[in-house]
Protein backbone atom coordinates (compact mmCIF):
# COMPACT_ATOMS: atom_id res chain seq x y z
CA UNK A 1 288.89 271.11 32.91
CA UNK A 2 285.87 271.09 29.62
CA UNK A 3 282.97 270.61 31.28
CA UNK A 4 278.96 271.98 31.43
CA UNK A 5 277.14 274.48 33.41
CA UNK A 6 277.48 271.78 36.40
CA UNK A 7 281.42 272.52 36.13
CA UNK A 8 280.55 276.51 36.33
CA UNK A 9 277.94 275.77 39.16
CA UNK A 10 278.65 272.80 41.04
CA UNK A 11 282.44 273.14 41.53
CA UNK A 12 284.01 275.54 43.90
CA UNK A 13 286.84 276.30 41.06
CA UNK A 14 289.36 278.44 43.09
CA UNK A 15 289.80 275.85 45.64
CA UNK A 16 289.93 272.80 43.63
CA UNK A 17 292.88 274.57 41.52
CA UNK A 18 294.65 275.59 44.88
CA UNK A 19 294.18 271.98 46.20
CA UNK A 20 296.02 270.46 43.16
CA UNK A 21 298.85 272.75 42.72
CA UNK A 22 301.91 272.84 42.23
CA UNK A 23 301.42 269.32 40.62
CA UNK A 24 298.45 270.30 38.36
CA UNK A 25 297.76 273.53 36.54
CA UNK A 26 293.97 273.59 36.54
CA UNK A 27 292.00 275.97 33.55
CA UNK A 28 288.17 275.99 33.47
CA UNK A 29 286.53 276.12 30.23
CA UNK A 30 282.65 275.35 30.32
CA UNK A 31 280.23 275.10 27.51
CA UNK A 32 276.35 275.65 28.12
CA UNK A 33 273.43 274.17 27.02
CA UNK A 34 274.96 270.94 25.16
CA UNK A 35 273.93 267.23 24.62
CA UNK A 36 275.62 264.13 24.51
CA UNK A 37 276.26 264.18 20.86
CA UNK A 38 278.00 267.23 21.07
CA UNK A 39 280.65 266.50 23.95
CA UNK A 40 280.83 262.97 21.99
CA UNK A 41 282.10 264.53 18.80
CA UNK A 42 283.44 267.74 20.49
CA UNK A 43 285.70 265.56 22.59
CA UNK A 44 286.79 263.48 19.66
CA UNK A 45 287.68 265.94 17.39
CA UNK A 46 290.21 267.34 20.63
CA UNK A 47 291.83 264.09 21.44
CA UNK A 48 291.96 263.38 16.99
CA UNK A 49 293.70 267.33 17.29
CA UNK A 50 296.74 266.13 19.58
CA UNK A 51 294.94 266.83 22.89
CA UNK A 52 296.19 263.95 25.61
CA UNK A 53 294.75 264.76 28.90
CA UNK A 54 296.55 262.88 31.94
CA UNK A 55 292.66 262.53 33.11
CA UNK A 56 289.28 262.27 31.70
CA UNK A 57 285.97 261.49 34.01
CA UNK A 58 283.09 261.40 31.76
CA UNK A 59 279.45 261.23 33.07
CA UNK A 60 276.27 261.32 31.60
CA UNK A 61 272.44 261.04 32.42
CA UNK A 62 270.67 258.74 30.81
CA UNK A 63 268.36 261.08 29.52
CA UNK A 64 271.15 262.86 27.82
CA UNK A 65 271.60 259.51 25.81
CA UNK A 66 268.56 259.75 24.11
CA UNK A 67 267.45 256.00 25.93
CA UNK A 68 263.56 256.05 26.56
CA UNK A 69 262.31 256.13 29.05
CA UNK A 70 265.07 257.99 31.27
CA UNK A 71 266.27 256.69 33.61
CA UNK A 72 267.79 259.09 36.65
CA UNK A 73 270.85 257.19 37.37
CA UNK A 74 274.30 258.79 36.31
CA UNK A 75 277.03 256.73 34.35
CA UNK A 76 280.66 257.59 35.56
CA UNK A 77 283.61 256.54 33.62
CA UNK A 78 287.54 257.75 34.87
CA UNK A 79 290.68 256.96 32.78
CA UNK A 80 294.06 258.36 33.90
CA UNK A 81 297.78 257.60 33.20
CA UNK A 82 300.62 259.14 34.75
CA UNK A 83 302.81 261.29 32.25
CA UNK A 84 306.11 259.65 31.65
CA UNK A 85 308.97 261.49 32.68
């Protein structure tokens, strides 16, 4: 899971990773104090590298988005496909 400080703070880790195994092999990694335009290109430059998550749930502010004014609603988008097998 690549996520914020909300990943490191607002998700009980240990128990989410129990909950999905044996299926899913969860890893944390969390970057701090980042903007839209860096997960934007950050993320790109993964998935343009070979990464191919089964998952992705993006979310962002408004105010992250640079719109004016802010608004405080949150935008959530989910894509998954199941791995072939």
């Amino acid at each position: 899971m690549l996520g914020n400080s909300l990943l490191l703070e607002g998700v009980e880790f240990p128990g989410l990773s129990r909950d999905l195994r044996p299926e899913i092999e969860a890893r944390r990694f969390v970057v701090d104090n980042t903007s839209y335009l860096d997960w934007y290109y950050g993320i790109r430059s993964l998935l343009r590298r070979g990464a191919r998550p089964g998952c992705r749930r993006t979310g962002a502010q408004s105010a992250s988005t640079g719109r004016y004014p802010p608004a405080a609603e949150t935008t959530w988008r989910a894509t998954c496909t199941t791995p072939a097998t």
